[in-house]
N, C-alpha and C. Protein backbone atom coordinates (compact mmCIF):
# COMPACT_ATOMS: atom_id res chain seq x y z
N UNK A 1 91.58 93.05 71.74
CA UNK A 1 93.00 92.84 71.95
C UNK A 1 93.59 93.95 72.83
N UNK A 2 93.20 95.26 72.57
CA UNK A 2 93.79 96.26 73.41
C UNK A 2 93.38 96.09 74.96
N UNK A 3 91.96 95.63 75.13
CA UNK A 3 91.75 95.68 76.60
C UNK A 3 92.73 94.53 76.95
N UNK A 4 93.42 93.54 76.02
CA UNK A 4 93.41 92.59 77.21
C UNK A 4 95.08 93.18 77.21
N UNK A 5 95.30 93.76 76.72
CA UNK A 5 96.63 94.45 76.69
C UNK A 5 96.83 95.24 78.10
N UNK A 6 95.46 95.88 78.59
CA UNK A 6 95.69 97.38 79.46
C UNK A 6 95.05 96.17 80.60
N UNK A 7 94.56 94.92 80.27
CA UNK A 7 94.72 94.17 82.09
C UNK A 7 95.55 93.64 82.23
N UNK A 8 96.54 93.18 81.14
CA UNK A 8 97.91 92.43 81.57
C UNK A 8 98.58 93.63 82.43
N UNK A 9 98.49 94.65 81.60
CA UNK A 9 99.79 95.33 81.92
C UNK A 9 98.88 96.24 83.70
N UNK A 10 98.10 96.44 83.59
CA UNK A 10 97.44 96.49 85.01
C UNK A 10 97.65 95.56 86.10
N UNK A 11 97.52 94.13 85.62
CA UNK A 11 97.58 93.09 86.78
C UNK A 11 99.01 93.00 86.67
N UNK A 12 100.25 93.22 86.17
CA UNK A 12 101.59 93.16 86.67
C UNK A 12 101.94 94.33 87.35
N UNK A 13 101.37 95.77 86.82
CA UNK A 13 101.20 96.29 88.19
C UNK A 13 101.23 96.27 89.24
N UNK A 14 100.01 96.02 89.75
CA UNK A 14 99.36 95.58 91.14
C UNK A 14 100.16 94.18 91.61
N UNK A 15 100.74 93.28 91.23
CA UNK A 15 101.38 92.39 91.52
C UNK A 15 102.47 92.93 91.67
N UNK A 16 103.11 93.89 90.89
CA UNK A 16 104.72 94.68 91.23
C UNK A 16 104.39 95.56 92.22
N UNK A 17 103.20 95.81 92.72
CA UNK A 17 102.98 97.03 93.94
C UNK A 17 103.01 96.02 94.97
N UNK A 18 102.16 94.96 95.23
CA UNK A 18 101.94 93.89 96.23
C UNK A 18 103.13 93.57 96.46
N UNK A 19 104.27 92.95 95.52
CA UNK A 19 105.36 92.23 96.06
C UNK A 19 106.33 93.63 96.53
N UNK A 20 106.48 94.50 96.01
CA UNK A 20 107.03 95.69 96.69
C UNK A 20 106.98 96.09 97.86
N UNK A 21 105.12 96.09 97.97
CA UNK A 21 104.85 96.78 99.20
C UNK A 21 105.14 95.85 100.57
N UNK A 22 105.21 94.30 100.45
CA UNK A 22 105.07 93.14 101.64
C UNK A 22 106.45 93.23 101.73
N UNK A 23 107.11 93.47 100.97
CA UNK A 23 109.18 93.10 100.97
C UNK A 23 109.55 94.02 102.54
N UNK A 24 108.78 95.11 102.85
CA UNK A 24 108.90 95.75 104.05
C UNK A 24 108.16 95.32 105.15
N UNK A 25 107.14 94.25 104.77
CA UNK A 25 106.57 93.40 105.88
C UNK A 25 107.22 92.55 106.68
N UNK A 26 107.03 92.69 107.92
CA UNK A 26 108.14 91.51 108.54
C UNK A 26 107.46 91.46 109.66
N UNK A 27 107.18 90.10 110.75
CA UNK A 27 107.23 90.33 112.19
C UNK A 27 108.54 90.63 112.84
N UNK A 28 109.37 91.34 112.10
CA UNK A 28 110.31 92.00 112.97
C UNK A 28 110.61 93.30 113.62
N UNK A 29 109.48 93.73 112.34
CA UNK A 29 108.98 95.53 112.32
C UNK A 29 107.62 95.30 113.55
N UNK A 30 107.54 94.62 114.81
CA UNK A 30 106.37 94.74 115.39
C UNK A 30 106.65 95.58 116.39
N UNK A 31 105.97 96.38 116.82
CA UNK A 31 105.82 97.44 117.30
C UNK A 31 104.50 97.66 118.02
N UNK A 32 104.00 97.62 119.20
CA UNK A 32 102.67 97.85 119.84
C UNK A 32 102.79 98.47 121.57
N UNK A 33 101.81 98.26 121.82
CA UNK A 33 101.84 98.61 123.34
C UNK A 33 101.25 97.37 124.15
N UNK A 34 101.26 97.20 125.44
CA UNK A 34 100.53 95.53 126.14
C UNK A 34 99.35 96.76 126.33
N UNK A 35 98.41 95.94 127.28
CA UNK A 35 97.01 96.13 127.77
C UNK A 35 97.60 97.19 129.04
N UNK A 36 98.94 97.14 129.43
CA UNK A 36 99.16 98.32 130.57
C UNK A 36 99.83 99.33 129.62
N UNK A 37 99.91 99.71 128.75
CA UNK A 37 100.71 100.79 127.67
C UNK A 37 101.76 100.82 127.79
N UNK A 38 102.85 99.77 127.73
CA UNK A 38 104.09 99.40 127.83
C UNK A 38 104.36 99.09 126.56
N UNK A 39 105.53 99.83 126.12
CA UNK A 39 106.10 99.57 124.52
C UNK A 39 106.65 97.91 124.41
N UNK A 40 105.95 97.66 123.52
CA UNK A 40 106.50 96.59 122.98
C UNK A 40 107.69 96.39 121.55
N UNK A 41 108.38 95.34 121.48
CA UNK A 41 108.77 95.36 119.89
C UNK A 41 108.96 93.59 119.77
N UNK A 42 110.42 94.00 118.83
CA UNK A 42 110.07 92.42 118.67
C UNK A 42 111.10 92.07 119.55
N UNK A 43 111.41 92.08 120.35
CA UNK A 43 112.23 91.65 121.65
C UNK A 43 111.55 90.72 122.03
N UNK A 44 110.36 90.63 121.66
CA UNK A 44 109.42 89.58 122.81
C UNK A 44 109.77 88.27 122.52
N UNK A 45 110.43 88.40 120.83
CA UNK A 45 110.40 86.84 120.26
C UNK A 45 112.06 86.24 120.83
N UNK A 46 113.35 86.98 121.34
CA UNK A 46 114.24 86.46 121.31
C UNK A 46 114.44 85.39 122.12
N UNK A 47 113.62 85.02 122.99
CA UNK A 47 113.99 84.07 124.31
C UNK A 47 113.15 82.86 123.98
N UNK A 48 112.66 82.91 123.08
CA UNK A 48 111.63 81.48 122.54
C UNK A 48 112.21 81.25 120.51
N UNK A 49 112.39 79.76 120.13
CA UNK A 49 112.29 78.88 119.36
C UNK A 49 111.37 79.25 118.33
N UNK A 50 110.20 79.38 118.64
CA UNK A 50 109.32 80.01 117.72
C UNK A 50 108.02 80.64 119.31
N UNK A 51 107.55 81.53 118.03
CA UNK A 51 106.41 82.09 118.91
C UNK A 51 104.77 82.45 117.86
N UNK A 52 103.39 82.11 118.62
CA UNK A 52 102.62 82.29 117.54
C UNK A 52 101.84 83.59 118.08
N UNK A 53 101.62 84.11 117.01
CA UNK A 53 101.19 85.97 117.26
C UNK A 53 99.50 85.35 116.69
N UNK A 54 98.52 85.44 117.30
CA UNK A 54 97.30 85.68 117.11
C UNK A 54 96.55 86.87 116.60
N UNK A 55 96.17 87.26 115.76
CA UNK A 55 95.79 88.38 115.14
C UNK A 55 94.21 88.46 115.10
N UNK A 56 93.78 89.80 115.85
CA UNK A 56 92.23 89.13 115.66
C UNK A 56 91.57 90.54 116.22
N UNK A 57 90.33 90.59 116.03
CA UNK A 57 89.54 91.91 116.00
C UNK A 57 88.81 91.85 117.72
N UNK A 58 87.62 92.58 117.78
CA UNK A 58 87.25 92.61 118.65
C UNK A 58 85.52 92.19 118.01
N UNK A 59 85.57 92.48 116.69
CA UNK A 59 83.77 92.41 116.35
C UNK A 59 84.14 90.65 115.42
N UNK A 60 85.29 90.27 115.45
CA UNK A 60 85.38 88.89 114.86
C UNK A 60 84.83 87.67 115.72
N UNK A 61 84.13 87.32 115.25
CA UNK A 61 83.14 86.10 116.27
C UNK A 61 84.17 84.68 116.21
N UNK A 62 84.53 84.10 114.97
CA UNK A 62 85.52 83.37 115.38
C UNK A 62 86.83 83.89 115.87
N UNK A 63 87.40 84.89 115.61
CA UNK A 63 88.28 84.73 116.98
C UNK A 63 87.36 85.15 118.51
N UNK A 64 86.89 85.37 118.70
CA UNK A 64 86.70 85.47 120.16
C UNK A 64 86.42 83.84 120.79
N UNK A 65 85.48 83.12 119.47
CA UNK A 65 85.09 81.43 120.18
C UNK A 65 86.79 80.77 120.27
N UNK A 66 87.76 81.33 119.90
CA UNK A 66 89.00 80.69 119.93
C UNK A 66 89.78 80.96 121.40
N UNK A 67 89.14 82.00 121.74
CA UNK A 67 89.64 82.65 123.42
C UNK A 67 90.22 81.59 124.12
N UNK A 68 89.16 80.53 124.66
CA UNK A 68 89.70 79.96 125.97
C UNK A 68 90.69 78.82 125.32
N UNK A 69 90.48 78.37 124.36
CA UNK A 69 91.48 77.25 124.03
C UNK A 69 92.79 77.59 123.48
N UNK A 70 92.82 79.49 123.24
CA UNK A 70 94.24 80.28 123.46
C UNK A 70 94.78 80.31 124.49
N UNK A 71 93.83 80.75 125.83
CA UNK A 71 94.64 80.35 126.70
C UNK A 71 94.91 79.17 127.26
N UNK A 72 94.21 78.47 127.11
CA UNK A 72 94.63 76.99 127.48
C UNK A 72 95.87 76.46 126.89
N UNK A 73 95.84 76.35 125.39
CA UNK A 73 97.25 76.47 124.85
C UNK A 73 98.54 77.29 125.56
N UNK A 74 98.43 78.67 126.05
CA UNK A 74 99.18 79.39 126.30
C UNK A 74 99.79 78.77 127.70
N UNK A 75 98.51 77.93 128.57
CA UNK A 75 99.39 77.24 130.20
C UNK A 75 100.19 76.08 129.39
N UNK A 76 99.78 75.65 128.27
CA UNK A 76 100.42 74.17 127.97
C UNK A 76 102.10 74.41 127.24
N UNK A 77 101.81 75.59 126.79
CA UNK A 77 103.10 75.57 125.56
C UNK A 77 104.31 75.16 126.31
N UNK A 78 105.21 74.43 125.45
CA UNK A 78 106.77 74.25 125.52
C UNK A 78 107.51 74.98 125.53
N UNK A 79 108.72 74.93 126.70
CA UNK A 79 109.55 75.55 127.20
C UNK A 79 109.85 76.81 126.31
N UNK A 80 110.04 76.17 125.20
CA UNK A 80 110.67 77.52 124.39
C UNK A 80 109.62 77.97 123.03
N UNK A 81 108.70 77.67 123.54
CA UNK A 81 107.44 78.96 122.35
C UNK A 81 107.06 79.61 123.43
N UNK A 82 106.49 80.58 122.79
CA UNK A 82 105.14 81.65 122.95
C UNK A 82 103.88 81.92 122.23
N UNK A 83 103.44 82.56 122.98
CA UNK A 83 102.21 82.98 122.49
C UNK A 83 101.74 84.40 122.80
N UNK A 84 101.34 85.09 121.89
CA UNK A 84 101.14 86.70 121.77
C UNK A 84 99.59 86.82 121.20
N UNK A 85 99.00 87.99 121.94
CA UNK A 85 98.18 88.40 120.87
C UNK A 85 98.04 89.71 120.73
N UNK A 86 97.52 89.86 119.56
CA UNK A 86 97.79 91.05 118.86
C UNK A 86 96.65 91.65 118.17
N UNK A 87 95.69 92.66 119.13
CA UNK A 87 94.26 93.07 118.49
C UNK A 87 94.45 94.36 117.90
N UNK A 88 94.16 94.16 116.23
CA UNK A 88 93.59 94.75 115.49
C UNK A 88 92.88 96.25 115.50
N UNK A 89 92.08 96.32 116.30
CA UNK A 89 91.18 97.33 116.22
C UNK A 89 90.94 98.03 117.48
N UNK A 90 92.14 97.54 118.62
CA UNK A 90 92.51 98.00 120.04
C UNK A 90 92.02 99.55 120.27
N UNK A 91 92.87 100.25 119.56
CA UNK A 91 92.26 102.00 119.64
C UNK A 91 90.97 101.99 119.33
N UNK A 92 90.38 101.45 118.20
CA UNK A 92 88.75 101.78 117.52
C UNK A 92 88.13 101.08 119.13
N UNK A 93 88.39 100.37 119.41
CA UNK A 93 87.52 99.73 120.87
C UNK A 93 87.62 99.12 121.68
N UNK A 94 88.54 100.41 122.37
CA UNK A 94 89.51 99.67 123.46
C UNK A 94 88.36 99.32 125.04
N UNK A 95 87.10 99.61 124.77
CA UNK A 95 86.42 98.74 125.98
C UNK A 95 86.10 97.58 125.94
N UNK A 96 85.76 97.32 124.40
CA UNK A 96 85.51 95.90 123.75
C UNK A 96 86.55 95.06 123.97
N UNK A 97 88.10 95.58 123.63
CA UNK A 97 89.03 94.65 124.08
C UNK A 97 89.30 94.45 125.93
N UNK A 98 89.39 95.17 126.28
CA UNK A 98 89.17 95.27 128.11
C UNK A 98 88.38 94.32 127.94
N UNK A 99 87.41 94.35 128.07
CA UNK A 99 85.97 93.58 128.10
C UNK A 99 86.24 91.79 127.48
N UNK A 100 86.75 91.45 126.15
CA UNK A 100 87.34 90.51 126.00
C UNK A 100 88.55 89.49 127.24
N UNK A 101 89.43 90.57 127.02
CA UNK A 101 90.30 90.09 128.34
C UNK A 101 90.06 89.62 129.25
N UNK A 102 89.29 90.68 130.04
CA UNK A 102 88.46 90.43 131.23
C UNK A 102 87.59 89.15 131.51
N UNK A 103 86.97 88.96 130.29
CA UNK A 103 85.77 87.42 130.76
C UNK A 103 86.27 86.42 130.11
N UNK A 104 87.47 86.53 129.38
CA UNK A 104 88.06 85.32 129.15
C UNK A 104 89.56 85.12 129.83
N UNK A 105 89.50 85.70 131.09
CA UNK A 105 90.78 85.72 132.22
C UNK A 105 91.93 85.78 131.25
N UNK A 106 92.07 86.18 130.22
CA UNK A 106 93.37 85.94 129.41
C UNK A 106 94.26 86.21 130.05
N UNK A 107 95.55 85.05 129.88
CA UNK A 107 96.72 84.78 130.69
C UNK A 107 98.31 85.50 129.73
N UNK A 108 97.61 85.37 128.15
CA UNK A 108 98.88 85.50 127.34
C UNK A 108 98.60 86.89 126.88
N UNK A 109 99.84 87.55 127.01
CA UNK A 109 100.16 89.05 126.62
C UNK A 109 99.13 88.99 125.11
N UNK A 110 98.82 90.25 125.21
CA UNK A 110 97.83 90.97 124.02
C UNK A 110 98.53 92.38 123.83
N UNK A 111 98.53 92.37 122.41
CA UNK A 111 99.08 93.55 122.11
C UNK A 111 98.04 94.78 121.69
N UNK A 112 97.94 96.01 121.48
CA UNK A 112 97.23 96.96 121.30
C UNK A 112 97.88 97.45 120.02
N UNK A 113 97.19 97.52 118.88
CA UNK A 113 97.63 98.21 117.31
C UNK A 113 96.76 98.61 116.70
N UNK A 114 97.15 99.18 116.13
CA UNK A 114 96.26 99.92 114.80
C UNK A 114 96.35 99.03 113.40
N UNK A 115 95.33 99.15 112.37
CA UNK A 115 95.61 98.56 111.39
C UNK A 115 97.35 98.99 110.41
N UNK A 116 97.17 99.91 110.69
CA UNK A 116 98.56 100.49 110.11
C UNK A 116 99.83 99.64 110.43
N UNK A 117 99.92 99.37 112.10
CA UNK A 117 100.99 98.47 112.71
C UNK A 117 100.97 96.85 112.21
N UNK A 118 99.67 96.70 112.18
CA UNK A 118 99.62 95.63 111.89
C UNK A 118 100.22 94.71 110.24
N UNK A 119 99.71 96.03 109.53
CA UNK A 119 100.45 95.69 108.40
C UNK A 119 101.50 95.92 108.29
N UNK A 120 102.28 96.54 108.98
CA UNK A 120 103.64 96.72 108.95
C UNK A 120 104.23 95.39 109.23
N UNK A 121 104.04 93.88 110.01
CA UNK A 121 104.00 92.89 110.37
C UNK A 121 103.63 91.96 109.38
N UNK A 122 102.60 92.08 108.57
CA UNK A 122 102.10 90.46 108.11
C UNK A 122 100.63 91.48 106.98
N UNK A 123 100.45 91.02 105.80
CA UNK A 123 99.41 91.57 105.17
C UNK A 123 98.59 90.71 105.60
N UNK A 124 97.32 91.04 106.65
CA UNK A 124 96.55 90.22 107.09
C UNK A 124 94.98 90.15 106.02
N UNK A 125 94.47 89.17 105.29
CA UNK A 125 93.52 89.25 104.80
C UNK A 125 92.34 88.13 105.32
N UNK A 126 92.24 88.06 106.65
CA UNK A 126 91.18 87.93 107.06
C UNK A 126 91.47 87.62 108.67
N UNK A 127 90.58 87.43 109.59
CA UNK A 127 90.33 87.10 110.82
C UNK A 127 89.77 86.13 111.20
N UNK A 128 90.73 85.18 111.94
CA UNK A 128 91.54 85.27 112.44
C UNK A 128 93.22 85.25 112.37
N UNK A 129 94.44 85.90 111.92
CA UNK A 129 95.33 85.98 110.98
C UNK A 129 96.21 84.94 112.23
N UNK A 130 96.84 83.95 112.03
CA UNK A 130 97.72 83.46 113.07
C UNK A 130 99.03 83.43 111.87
N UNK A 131 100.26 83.77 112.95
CA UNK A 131 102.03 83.81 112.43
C UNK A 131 102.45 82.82 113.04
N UNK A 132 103.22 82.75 112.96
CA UNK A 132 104.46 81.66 113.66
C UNK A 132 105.77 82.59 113.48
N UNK A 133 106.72 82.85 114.37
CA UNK A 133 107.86 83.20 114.18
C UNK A 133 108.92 82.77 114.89
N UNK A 134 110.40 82.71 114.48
CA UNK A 134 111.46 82.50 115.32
C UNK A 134 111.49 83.34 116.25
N UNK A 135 112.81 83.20 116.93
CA UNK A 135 113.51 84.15 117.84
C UNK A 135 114.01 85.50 117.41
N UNK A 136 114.17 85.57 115.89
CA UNK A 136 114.43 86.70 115.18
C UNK A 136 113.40 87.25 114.38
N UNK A 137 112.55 86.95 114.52
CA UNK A 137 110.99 87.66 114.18
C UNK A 137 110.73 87.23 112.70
N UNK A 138 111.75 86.40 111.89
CA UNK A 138 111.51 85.90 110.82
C UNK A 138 110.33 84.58 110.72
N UNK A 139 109.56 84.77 109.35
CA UNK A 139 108.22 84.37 109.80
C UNK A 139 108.05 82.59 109.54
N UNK A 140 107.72 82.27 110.11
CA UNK A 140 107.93 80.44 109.57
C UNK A 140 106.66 80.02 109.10
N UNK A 141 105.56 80.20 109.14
CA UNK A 141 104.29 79.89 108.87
C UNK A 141 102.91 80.73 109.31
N UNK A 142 102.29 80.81 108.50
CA UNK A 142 100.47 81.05 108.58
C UNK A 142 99.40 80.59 108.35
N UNK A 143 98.15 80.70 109.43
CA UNK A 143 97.06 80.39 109.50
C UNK A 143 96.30 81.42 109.13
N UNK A 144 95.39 81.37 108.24
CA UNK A 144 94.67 82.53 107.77
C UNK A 144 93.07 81.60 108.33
N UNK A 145 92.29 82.40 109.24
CA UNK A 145 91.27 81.43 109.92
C UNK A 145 91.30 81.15 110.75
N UNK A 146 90.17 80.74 111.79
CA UNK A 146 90.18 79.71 112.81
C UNK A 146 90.13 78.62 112.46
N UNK A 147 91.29 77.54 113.15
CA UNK A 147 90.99 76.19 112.92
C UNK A 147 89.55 75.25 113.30
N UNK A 148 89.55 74.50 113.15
CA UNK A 148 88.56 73.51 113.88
C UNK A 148 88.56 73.04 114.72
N UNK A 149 89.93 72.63 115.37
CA UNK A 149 90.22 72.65 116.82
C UNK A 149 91.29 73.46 117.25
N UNK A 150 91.64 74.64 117.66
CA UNK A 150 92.40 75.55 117.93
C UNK A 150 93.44 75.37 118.91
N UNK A 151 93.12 74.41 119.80
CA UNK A 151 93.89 74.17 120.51
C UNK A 151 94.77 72.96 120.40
N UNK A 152 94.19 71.66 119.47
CA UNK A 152 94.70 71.08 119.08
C UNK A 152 95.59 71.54 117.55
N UNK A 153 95.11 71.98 116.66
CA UNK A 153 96.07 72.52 115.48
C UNK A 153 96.82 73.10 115.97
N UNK A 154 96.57 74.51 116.83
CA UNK A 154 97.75 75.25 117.11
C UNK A 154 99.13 74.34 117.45
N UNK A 155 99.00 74.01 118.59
CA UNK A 155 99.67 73.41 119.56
C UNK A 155 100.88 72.19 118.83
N UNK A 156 99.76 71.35 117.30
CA UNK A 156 100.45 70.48 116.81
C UNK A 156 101.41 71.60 116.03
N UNK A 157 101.30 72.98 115.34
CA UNK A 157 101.88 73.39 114.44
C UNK A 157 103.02 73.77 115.11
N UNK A 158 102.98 74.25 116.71
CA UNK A 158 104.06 74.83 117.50
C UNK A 158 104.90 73.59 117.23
N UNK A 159 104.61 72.48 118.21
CA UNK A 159 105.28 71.45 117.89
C UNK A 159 106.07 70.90 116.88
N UNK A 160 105.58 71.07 115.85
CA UNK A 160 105.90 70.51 114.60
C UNK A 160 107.21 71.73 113.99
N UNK A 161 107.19 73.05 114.19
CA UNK A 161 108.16 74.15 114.19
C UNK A 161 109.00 73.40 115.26
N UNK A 162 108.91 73.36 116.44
CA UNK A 162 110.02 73.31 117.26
C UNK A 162 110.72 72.05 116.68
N UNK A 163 110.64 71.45 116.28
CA UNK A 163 110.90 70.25 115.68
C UNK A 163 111.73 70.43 114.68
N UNK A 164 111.67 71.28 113.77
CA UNK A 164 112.25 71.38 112.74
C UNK A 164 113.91 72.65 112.94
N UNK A 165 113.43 73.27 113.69
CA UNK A 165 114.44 74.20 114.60
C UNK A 165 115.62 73.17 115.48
N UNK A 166 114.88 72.43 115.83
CA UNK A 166 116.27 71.76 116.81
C UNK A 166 117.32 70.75 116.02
């Protein structure tokens, strides 16, 4: 009886630390640099409806097979989304990300962060982490994963946001 006493009162803990600690999570707190070391924030989101932030490593194998049908998405999107990305582990290996960029001609801004920044944004628990956000960096939806068709899911979920916005 006592142990199950000291895991209740443990797991409301950790559930009162979790909901504490995310209440300061926001994609509004985003903060990074582009691939030329130009400060970014969340300014990027005001001129678009919604926008989807791609979250993804450099040693993550499904996000990298998601590359070209990001950018492909990124020539197709509607007038008023975007598309961002936002690597993870940019400082730990910033030739690996160069190197990404580079052979997959990426067209859509990539951001440079640290894990630290990143959680300041979104508690990401796995790769590939995709957001959705308004114009005010408030968050409308997540993909935790690569889809199965990336360019088709994405694209329907943008859609399906802009939709509900107008």
């Amino acid at each position: 009886m006592r142990r199950k006493v000291i895991l209740i009162i443990l797991f409301v803990s950790v559930c009162s630390l979790l909901m504490a600690s995310s209440a300061t999570r926001s994609p509004a707190n985003l903060t990074g640099e582009d691939m030329k070391g130009n400060a970014v924030t969340a300014d990027v989101f005001k001129d678009y409806d919604v926008t989807m932030i791609n979250i993804f490593t450099t040693w993550c194998g499904y996000c990298i097979e998601e590359m070209p049908e990001l950018n492909t998405l990124y020539s197709q999107l509607p007038k008023k989304a975007n598309l961002i990305g936002i690597c993870a582990d940019a400082y730990e290996k910033p030739d690996d990300l160069v190197a990404i960029v580079d052979y997959f001609e990426l067209k859509f801004p990539v951001l440079k962060m640290t894990d630290d920044q990143v959680d300041k944004i979104y508690n990401v628990l796995g790769y590939p982490t995709t957001i959705f956000v308004d114009k005010n960096g408030k968050l409308l939806d997540v993909i935790t994963g690569a889809p199965k068709n990336p360019l088709k899911d994405y694209g329907s979920k943008i859609n399906s946001l802009l939709g509900k916005i107008k």
